[in-house]
Protein backbone atom coordinates (compact mmCIF):
# COMPACT_ATOMS: atom_id res chain seq x y z
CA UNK A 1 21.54 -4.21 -21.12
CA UNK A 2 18.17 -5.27 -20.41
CA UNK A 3 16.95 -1.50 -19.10
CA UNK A 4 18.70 -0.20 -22.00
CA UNK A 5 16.85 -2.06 -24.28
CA UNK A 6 13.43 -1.70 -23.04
CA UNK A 7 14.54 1.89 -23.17
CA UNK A 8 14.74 1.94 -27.13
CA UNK A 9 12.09 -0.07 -27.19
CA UNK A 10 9.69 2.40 -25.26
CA UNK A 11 11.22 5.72 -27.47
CA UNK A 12 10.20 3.56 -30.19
CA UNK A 13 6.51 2.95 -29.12
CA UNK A 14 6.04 6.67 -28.03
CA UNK A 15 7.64 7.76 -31.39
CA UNK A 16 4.87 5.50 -33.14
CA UNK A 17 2.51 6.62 -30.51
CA UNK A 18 3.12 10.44 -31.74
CA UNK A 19 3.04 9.35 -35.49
CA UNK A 20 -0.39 8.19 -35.21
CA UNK A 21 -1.70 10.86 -33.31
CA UNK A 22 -0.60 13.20 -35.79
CA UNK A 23 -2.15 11.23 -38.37
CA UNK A 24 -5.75 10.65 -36.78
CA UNK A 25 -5.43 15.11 -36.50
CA UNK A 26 -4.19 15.39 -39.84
CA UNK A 27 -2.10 17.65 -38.15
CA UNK A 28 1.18 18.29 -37.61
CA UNK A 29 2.55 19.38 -34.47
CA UNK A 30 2.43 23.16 -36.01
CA UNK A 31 -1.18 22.92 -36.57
CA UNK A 32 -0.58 22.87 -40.11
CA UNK A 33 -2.44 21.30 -42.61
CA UNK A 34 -0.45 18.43 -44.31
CA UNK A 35 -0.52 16.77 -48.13
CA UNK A 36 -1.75 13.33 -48.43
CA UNK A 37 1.70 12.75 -49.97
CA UNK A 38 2.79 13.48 -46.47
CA UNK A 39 0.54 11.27 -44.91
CA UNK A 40 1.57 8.78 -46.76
CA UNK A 41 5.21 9.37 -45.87
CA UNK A 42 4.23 9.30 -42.05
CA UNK A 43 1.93 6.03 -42.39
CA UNK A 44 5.22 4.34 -44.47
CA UNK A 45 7.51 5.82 -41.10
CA UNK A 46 4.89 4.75 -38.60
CA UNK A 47 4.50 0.99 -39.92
CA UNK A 48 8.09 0.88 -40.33
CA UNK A 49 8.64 2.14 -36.88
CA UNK A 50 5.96 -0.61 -35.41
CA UNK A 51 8.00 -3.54 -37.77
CA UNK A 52 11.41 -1.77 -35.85
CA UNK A 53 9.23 -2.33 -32.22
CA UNK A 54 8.08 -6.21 -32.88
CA UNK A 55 11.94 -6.55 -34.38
CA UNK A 56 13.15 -5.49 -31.31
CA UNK A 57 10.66 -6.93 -28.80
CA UNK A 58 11.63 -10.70 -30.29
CA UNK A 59 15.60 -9.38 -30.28
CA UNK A 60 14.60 -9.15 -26.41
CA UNK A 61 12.96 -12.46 -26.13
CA UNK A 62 15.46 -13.98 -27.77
CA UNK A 63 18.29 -12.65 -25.60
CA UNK A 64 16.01 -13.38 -22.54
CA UNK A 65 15.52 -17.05 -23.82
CA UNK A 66 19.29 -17.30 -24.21
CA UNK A 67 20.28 -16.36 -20.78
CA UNK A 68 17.78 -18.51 -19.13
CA UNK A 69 19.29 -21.75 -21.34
CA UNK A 70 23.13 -20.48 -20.10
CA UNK A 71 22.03 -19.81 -16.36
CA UNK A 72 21.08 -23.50 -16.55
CA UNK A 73 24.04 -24.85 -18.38
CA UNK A 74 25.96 -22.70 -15.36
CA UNK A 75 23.70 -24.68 -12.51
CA UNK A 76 24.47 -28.17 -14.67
CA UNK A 77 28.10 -27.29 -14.72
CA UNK A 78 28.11 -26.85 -11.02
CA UNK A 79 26.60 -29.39 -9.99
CA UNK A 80 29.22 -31.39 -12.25
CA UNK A 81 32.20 -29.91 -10.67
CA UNK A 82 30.30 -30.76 -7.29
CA UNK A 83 29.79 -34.33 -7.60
CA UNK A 84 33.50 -34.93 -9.02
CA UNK A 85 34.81 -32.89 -6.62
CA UNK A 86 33.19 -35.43 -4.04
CA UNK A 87 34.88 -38.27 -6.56
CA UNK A 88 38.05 -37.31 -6.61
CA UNK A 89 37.95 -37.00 -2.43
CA UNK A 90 37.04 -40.59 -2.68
CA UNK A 91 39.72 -42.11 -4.80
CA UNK A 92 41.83 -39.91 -2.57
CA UNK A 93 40.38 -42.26 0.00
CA UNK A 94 40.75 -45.24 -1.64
CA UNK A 95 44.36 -44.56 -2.61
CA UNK A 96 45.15 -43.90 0.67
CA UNK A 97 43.36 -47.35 1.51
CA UNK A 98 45.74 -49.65 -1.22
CA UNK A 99 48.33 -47.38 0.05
CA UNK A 100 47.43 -49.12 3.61
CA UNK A 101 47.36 -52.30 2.25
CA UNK A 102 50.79 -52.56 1.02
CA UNK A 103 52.49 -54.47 4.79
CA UNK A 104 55.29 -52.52 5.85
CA UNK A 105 56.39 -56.25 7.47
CA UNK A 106 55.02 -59.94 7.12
CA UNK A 107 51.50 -59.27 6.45
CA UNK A 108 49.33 -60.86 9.18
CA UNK A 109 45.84 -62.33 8.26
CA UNK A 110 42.76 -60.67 9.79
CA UNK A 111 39.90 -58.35 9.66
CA UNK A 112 39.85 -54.70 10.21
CA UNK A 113 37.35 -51.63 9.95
CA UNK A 114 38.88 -48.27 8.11
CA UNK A 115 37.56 -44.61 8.35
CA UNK A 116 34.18 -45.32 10.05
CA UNK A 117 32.87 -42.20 9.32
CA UNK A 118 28.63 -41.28 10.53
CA UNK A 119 26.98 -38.25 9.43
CA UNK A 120 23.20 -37.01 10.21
CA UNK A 121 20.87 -36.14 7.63
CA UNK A 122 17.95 -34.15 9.02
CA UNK A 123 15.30 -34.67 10.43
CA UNK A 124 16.20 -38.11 11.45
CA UNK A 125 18.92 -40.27 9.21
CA UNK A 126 22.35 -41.50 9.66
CA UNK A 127 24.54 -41.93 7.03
CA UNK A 128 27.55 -43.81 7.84
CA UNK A 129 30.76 -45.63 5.48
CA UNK A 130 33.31 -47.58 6.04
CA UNK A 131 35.93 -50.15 4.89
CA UNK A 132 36.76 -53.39 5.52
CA UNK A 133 39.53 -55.28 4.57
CA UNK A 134 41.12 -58.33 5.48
CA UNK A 135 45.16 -58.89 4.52
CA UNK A 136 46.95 -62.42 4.33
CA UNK A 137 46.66 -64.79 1.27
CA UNK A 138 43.48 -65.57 1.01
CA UNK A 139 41.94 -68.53 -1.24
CA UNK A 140 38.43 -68.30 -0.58
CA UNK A 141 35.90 -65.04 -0.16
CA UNK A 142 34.85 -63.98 3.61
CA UNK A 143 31.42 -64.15 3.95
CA UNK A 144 30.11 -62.29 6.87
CA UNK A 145 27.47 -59.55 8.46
CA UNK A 146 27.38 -55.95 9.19
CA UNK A 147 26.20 -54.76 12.58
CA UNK A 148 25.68 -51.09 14.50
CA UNK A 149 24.80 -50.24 17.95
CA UNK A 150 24.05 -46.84 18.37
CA UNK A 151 24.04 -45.01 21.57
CA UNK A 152 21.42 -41.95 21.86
CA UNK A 153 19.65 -40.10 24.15
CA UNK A 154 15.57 -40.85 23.95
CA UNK A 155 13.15 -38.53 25.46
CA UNK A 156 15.86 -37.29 27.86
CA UNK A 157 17.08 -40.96 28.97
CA UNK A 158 20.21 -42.65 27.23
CA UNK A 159 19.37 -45.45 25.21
CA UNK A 160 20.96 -48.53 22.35
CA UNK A 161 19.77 -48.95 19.06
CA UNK A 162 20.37 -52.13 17.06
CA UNK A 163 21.17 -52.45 13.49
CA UNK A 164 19.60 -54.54 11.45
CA UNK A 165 16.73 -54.37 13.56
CA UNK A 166 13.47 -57.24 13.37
CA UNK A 167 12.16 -54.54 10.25
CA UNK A 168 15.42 -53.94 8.57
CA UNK A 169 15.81 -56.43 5.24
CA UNK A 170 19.65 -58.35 6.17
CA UNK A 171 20.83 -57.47 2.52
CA UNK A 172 22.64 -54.15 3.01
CA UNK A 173 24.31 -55.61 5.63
CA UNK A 174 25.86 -58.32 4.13
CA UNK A 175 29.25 -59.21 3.57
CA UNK A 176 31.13 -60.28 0.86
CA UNK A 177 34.36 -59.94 -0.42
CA UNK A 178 38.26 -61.49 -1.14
CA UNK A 179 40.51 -58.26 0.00
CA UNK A 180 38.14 -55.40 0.99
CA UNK A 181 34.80 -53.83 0.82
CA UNK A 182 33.42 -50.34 0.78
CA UNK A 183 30.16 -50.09 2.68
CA UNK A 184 28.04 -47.39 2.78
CA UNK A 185 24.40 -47.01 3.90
CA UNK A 186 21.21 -45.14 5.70
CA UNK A 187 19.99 -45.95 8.65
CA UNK A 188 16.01 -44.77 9.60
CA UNK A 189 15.96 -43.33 13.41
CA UNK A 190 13.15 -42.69 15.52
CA UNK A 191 11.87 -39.47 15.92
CA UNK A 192 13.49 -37.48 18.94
CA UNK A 193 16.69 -39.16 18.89
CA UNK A 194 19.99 -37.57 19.77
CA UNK A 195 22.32 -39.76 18.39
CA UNK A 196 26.52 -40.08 20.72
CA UNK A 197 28.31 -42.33 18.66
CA UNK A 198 28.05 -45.22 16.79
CA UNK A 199 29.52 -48.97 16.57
CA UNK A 200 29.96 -51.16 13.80
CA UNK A 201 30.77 -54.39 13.88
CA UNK A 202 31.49 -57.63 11.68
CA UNK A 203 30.39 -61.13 12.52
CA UNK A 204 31.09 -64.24 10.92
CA UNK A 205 28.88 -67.03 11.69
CA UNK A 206 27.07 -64.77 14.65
CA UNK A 207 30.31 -63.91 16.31
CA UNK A 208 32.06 -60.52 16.56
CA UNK A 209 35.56 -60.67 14.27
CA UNK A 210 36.10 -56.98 14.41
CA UNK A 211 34.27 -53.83 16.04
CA UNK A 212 34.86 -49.85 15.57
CA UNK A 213 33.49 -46.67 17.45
CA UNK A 214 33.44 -43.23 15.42
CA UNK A 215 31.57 -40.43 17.60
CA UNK A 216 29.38 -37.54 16.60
């Protein structure tokens, strides 16, 4: 559409091109002499003709301006259908989590890590997310911490990393909640490192309730 355009749009330009040749000669294309009634007719055609060209150079513009607003209604509209795609995957998840949480016998207090799930974001971050829960009847909130050890491999030699470390601030990692909580974080890594897997852990009052491994 946009070839065919410019395509009128150039047979018009030539056409007026021609017209005012013609009219600088006084000519026509026989040679002939011409009236000045004629003249007139051809200056009439030739400023019509140049109206027709700016009429269809803003049609152009116009249709140009419109595509570029729809291509980026398009790129909106996918990243839309992106980002609840990735919602609707995680009230799959939590569904399947109150699904978990309904005892199939007497329901036994205690703590317990779900779907411990570590990802790495180039050049050198770990996301990870997880669940806790605890089941039981349960009057007052658990107050806790969050924990990881990772084990990588650091200039060629294995090594552990602790999370929070002495820079880390102790907020994202703590713990708060009656029936469950969804955690979900960044951790910073040094450069280099190639991480194995990962542990995370919860403590209450320094000690280790509950602990789970998820590997790269």
């Amino acid at each position: 559409m946009r070839l065919g355009r410019l395509l009128v749009l150039l047979l018009v330009v030539g056409g007026l091109a021609f017209w005012t040749y013609g009219l600088g000669r006084g000519t026509n294309a026989l040679g002939d002499g011409i009236s000045a009634e004629e003249a007139d007719r051809l200056k009439v055609q030739a400023a019509t003709a140049r109206a027709e060209s700016e009429k269809a150079a803003s049609v152009l513009s116009t249709a140009e301006n419109q595509l570029a607003m729809e291509k980026a209604a398009h790129q909106q509209l996918a990243a839309q259908v992106q980002s609840l795609t990735a919602e609707n995957a995680r009230l799959e998840e939590d569904l399947a989590f109150f699904d978990s949480l309904l005892p199939s016998g007497p329901a036994s207090e205690g703590l317990s890590i779900r779907r411990l799930k570590i990802e790495l974001l180039p050049p050198n971050q770990l996301r990870y997310r997880l669940l806790v829960m605890r089941r039981g009847n349960n009057a007052q909130d658990f107050k806790g911490s969050l924990s990881f050890s990772l084990a990588v491999t650091q200039s060629g030699k294995p090594a552990v990393l602790s999370f929070p470390g002495k820079e880390d601030k102790a907020e994202p990692f703590q713990l708060e909640f009656r029936r469950y909580q969804r955690i979900e974080g960044i951790l910073t890594l040094p450069d280099g490192v190639q991480v194995k897997n990962a542990q995370a852990r919860v403590l209450e009052n320094g000690k280790v309730r509950v602990q789970q491994s998820a590997t790269m």
